[in-house]
C-alpha atoms as a PDB file:
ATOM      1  CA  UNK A   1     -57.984 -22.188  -0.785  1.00  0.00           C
ATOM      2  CA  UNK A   2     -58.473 -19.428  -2.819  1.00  0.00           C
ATOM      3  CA  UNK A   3     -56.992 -16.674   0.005  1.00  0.00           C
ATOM      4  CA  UNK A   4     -54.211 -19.160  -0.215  1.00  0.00           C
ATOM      5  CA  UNK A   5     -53.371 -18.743  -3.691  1.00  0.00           C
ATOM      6  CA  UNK A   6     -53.706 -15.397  -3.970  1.00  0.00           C
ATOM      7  CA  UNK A   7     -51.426 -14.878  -1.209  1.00  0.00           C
ATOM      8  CA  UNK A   8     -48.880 -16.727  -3.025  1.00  0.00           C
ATOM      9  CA  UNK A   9     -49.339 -14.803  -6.438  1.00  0.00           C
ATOM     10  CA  UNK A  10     -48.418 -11.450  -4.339  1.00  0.00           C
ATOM     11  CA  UNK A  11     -45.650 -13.138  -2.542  1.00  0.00           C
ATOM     12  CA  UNK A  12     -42.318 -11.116  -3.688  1.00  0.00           C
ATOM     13  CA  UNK A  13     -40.009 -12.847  -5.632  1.00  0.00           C
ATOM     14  CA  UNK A  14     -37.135 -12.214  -3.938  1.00  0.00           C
ATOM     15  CA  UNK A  15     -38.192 -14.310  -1.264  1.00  0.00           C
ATOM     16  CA  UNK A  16     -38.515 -17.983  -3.661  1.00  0.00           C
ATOM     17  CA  UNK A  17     -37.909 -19.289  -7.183  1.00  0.00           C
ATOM     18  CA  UNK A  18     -35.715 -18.280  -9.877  1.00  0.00           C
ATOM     19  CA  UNK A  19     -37.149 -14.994  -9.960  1.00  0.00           C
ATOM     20  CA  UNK A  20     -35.244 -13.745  -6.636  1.00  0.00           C
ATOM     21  CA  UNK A  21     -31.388 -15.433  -7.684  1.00  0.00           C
ATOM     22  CA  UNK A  22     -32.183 -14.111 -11.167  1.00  0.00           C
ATOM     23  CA  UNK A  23     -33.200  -9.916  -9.794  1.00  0.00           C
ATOM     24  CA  UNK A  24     -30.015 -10.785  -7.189  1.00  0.00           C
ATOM     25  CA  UNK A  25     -27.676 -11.896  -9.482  1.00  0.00           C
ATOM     26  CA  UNK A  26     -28.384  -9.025 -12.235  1.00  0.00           C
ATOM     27  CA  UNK A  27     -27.852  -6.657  -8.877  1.00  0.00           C
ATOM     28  CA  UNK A  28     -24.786  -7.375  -7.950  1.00  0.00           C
ATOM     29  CA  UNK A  29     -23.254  -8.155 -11.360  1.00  0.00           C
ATOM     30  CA  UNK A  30     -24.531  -4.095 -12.749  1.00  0.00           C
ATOM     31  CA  UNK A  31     -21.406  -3.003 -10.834  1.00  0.00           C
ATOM     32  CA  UNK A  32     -24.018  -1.580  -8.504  1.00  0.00           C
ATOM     33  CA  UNK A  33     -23.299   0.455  -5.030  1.00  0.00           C
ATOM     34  CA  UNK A  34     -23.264  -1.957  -2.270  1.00  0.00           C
ATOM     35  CA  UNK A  35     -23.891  -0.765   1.691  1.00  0.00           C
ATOM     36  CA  UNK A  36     -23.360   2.646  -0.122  1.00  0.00           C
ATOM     37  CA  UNK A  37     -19.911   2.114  -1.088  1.00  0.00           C
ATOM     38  CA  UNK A  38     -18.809   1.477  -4.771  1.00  0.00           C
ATOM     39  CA  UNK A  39     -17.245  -1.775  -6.197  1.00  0.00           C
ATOM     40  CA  UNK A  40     -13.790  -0.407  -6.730  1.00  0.00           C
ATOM     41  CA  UNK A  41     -13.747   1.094  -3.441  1.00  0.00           C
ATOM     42  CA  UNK A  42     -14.531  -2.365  -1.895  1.00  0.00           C
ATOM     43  CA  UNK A  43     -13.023  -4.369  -4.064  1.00  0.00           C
ATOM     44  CA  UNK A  44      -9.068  -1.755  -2.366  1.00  0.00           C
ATOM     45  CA  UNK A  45     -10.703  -2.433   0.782  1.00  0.00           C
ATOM     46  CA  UNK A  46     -10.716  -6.124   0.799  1.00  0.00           C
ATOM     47  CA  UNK A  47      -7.408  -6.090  -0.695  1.00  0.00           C
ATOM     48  CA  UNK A  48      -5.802  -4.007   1.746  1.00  0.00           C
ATOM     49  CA  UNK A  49      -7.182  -5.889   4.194  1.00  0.00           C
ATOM     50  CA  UNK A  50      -5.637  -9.561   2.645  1.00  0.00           C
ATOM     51  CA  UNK A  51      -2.326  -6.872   2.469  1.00  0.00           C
ATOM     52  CA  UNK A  52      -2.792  -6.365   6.150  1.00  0.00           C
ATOM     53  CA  UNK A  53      -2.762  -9.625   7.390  1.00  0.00           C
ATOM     54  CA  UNK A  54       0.460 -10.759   4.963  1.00  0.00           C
ATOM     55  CA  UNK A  55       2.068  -7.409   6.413  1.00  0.00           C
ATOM     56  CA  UNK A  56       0.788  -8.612  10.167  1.00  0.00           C
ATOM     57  CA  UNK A  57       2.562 -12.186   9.728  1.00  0.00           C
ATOM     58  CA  UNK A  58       5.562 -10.707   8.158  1.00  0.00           C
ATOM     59  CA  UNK A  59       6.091  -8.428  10.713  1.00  0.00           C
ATOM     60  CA  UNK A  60       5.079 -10.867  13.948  1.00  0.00           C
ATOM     61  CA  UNK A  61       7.670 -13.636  12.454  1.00  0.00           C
ATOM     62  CA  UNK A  62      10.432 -11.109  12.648  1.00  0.00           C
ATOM     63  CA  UNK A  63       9.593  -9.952  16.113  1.00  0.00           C
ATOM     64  CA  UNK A  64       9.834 -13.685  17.140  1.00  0.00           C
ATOM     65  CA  UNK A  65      12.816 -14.445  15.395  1.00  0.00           C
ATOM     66  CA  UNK A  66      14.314 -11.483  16.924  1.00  0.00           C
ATOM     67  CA  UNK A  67      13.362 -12.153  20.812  1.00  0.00           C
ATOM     68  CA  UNK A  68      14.124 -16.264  20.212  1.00  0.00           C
ATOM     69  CA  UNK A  69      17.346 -15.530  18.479  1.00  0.00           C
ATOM     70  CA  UNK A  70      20.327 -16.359  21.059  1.00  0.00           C
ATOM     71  CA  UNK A  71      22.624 -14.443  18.893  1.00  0.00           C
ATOM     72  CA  UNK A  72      23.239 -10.904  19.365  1.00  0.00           C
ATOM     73  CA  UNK A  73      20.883  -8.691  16.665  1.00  0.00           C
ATOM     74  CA  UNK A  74      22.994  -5.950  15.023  1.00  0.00           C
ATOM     75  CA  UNK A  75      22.454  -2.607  15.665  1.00  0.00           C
ATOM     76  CA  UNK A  76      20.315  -0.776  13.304  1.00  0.00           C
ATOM     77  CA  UNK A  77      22.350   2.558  14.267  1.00  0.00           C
ATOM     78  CA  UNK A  78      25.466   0.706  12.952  1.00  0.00           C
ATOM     79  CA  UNK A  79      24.210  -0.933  10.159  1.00  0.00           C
ATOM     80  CA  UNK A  80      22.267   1.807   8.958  1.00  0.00           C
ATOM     81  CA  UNK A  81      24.280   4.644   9.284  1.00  0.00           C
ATOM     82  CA  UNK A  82      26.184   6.807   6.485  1.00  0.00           C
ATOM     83  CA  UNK A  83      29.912   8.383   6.265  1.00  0.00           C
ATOM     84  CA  UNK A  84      29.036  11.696   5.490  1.00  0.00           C
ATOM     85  CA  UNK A  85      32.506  14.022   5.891  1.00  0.00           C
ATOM     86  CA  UNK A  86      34.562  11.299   7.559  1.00  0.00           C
ATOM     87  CA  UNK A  87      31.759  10.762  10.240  1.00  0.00           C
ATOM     88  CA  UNK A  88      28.902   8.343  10.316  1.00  0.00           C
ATOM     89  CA  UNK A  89      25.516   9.480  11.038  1.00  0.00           C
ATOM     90  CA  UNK A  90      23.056   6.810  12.129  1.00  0.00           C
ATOM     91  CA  UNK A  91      20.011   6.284  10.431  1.00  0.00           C
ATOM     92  CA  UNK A  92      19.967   9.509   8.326  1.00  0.00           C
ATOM     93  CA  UNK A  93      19.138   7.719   5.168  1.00  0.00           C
ATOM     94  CA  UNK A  94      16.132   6.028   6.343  1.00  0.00           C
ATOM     95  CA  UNK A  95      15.111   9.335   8.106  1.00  0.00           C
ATOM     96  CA  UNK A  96      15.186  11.100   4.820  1.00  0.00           C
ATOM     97  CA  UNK A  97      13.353   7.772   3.452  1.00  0.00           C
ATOM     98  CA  UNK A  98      10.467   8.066   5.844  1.00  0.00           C
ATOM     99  CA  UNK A  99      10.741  12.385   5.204  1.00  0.00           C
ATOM    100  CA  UNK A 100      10.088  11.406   1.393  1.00  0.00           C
ATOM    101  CA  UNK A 101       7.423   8.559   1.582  1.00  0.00           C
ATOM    102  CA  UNK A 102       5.030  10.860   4.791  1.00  0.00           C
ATOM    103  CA  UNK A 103       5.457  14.035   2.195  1.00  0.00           C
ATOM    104  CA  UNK A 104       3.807  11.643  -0.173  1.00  0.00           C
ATOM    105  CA  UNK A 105       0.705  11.290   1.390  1.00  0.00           C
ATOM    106  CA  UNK A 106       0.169  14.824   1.938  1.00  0.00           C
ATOM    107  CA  UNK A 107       1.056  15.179  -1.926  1.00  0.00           C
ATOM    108  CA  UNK A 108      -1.498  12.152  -2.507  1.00  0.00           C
ATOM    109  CA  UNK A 109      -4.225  13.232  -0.176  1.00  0.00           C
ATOM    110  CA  UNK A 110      -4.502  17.259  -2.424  1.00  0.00           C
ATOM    111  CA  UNK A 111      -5.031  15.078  -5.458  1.00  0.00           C
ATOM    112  CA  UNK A 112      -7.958  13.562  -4.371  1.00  0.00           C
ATOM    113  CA  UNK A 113      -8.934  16.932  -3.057  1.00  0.00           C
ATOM    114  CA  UNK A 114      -8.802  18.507  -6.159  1.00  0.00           C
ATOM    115  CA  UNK A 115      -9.931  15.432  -8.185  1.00  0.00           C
ATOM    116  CA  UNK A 116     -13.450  15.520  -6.051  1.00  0.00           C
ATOM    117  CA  UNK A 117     -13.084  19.623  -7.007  1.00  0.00           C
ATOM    118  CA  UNK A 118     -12.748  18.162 -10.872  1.00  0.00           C
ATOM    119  CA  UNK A 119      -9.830  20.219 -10.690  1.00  0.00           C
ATOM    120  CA  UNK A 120      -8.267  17.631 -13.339  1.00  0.00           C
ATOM    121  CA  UNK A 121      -4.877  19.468 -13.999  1.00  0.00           C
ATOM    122  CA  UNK A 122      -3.897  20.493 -10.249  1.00  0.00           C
ATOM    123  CA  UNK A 123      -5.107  16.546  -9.189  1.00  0.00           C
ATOM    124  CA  UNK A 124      -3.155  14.901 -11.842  1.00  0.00           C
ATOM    125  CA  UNK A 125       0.024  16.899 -11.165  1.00  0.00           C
ATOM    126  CA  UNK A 126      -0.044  16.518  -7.449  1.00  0.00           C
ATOM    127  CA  UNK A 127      -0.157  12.650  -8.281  1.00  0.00           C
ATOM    128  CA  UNK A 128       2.755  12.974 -10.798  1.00  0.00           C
ATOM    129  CA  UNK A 129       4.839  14.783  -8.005  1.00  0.00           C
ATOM    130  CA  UNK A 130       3.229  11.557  -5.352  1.00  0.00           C
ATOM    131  CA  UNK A 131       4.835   9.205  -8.084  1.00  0.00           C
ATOM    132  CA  UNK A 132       8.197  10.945  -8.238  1.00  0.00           C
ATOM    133  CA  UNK A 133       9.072  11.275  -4.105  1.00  0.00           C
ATOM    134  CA  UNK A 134       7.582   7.347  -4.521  1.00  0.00           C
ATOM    135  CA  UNK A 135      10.275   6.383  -7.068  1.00  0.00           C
ATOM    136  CA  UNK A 136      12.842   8.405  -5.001  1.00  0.00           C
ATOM    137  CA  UNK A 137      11.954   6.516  -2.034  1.00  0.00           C
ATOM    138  CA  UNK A 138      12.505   3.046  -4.289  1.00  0.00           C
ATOM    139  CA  UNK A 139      15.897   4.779  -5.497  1.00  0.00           C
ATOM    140  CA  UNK A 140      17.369   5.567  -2.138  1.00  0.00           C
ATOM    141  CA  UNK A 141      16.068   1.880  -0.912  1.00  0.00           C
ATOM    142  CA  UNK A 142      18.003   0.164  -4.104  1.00  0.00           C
ATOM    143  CA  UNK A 143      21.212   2.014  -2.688  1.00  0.00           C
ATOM    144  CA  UNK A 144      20.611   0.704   0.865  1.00  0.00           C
ATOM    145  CA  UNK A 145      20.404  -2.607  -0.123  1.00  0.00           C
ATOM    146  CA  UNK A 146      23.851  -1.955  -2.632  1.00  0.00           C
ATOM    147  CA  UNK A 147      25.608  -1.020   0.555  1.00  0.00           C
ATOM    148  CA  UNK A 148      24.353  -3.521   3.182  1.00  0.00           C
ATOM    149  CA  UNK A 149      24.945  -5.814   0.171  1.00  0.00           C
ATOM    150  CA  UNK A 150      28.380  -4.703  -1.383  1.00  0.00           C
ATOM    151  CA  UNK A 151      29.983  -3.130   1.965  1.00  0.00           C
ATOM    152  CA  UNK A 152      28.779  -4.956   4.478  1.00  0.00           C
ATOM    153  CA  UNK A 153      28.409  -8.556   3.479  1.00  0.00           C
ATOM    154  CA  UNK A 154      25.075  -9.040   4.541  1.00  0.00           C
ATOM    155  CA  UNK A 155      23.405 -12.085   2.554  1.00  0.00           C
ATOM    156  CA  UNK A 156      19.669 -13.305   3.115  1.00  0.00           C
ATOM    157  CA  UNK A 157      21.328 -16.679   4.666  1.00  0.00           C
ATOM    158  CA  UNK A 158      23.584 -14.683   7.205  1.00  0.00           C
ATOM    159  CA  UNK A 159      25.733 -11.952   7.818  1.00  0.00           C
ATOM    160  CA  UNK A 160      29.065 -10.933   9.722  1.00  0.00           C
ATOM    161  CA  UNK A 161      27.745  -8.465  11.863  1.00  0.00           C
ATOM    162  CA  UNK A 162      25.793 -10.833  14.250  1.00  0.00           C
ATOM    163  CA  UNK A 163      22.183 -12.981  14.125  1.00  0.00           C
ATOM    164  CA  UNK A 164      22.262 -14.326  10.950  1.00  0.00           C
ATOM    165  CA  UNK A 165      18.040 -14.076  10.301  1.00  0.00           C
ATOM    166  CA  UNK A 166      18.368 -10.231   9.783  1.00  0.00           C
ATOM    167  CA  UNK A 167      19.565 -10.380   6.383  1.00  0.00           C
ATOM    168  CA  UNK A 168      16.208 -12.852   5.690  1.00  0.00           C
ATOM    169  CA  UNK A 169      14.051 -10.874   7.839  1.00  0.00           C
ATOM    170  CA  UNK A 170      15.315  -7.289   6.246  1.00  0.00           C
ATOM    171  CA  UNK A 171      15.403  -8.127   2.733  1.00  0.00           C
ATOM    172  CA  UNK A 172      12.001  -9.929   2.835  1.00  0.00           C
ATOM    173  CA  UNK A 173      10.463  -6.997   4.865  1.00  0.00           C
ATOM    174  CA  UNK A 174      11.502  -4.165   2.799  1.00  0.00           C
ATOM    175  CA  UNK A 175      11.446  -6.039  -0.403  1.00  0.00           C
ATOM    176  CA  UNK A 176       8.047  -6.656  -0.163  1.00  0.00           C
ATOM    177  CA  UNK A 177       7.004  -3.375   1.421  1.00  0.00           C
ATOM    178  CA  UNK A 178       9.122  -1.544  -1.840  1.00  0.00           C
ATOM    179  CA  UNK A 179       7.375  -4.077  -4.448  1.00  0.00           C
ATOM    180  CA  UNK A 180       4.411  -2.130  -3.513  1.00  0.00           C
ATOM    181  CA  UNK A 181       5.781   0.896  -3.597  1.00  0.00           C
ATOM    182  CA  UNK A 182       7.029   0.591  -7.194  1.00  0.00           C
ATOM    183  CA  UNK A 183       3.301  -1.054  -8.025  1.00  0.00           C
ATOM    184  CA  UNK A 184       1.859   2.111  -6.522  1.00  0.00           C
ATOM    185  CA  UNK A 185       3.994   4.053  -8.902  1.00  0.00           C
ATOM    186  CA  UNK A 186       3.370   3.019 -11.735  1.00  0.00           C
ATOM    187  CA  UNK A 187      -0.296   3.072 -10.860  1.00  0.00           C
ATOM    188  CA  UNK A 188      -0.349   6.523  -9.865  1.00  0.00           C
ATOM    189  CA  UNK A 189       1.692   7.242 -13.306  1.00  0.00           C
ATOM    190  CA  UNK A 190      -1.281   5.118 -14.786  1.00  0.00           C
ATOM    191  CA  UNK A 191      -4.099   6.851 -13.187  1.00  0.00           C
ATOM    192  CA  UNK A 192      -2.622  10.713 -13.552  1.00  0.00           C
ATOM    193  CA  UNK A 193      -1.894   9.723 -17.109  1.00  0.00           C
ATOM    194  CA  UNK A 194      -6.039   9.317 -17.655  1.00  0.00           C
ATOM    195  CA  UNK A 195      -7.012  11.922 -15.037  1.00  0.00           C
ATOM    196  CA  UNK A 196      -4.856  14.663 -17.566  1.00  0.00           C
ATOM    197  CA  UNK A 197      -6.123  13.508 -20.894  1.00  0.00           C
ATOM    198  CA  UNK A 198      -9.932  14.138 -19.332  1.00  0.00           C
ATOM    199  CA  UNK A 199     -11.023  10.755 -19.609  1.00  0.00           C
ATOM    200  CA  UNK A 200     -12.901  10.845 -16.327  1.00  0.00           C
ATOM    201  CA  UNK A 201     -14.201  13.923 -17.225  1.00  0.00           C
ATOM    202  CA  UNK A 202     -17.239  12.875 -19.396  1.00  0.00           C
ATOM    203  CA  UNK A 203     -18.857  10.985 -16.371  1.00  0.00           C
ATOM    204  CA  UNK A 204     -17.692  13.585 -13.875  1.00  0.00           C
ATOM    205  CA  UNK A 205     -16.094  10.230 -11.540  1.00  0.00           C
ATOM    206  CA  UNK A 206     -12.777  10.803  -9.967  1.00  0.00           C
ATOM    207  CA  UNK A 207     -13.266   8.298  -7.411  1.00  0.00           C
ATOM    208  CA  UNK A 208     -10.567   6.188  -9.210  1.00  0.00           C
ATOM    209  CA  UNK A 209      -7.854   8.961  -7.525  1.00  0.00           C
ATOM    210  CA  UNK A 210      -9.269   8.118  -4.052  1.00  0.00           C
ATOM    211  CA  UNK A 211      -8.738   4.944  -4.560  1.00  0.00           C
ATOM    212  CA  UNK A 212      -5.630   4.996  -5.516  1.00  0.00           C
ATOM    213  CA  UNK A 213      -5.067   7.397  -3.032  1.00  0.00           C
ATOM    214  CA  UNK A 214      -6.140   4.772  -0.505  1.00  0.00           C
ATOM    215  CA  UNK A 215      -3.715   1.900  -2.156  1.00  0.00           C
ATOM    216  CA  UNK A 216      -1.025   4.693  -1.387  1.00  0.00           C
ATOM    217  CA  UNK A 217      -1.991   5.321   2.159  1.00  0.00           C
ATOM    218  CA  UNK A 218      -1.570   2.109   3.135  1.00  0.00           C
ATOM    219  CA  UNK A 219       2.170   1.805   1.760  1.00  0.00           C
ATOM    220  CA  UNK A 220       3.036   4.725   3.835  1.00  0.00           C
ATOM    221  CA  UNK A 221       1.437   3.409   6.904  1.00  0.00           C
ATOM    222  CA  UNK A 222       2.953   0.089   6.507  1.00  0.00           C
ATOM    223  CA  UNK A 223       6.237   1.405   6.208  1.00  0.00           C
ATOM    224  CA  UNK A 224       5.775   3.515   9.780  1.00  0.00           C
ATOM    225  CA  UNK A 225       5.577   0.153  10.988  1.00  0.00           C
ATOM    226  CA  UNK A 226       8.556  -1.159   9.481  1.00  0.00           C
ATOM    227  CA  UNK A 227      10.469   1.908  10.084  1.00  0.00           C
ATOM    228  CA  UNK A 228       9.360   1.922  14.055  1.00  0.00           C
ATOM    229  CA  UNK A 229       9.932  -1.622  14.122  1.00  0.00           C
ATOM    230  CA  UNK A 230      12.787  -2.686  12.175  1.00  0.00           C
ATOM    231  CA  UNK A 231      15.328   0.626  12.515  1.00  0.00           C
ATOM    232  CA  UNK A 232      14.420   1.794  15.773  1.00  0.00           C
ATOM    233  CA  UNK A 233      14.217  -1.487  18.054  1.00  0.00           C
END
């Protein structure tokens, strides 16, 4: 009886009582590592990944509106292309679109380069110019959506230039996909903002720039989808 109750008293606590919730709650609410990766990191990870599944559904609705439609789709060389000296070049707005938003993440990626370097001046401005070819990506979408809009008729309940779900599926699409792009900006504006006034500098923690170097990642991969899957099918 006695071996009994001693074995008891050395029991951990983790493993019964109010003792092990208590030590497991005060861990995880210490904004703690967890599985070696930090809260904020996690936290962008799991929200990426909700973002990846909306994107997914978004993206496998208008692939089965497109093959079920009976109605001819319009041609994205058509619809997407630009008079430019009294000829019109296909697609040569979204090219320079996709030029602008790829250049972004090599732009992005040196920030948190030289944020890990505490390089705070060099990270901060690289994010400044990430923010700018961002808000000139938002900018040049705002003027295709004028034109498709203004010039071409095209209306989220139809259009005259053939299955009337592409105005739903494009404006839904790329809306969404440039509502994070302007979030993103602003963030970045946010973060570079801090990162040049050296308030990361006491603690020596730039990990904030990866991970908004990771929210901007994703935006640009996203939009390779879009681009291969909306403009080029």
């Amino acid at each position: 009886m006695a071996t009994l109750q001693a074995h008891i008293q050395e029991a951990p606590p983790a493993l019964g009582g109010v003792a092990g919730w208590r030590g497991l709650v005060a861990d995880w609410s210490s904004d703690r590592e967890a599985f070696q990766v930090s809260w904020g990191k996690a936290m962008m990870w799991f929200f990426l990944l909700s973002d990846t599944f909306i994107f997914g559904c978004f993206l496998t609705s208008y692939m089965t509106v497109r093959t079920a439609t009976t109605v001819a789709w319009p041609n994205p060389s058509q619809v997407f292309a630009l008079r430019i000296g009294g000829v019109d070049v296909p697609m040569i707005l979204i090219a320079i679109m996709t030029f602008v938003l790829i250049s972004s993440s090599g732009t992005m990626a040196m920030a948190v380069n030289f944020a890990y370097r505490r390089e705070r001046r060099p990270a901060a401005a690289l994010m400044l110019a990430t923010a700018v070819l961002g808000a000139c990506f938002v900018g040049m979408q705002a003027f295709e959506w004028s034109k498709l809009i203004l010039e071409e008729g095209v209306r989220p309940w139809g259009n005259p230039m053939g299955a009337a779900q592409f105005g739903s599926s494009f404006f839904m699409i790329t809306g969404f996909h440039g509502l994070h792009v302007s979030a993103g900006v602003i963030y970045l504006l946010v973060v570079a903002t801090r990162v040049l006034r050296g308030r990361y500098e006491k603690s020596g923690n730039y990990q904030i720039v990866e991970i908004a170097g990771l929210y901007w990642h994703f935006v640009d991969l996203v939009w390779v989808f879009i681009f291969a899957l909306f403009y080029l099918w």
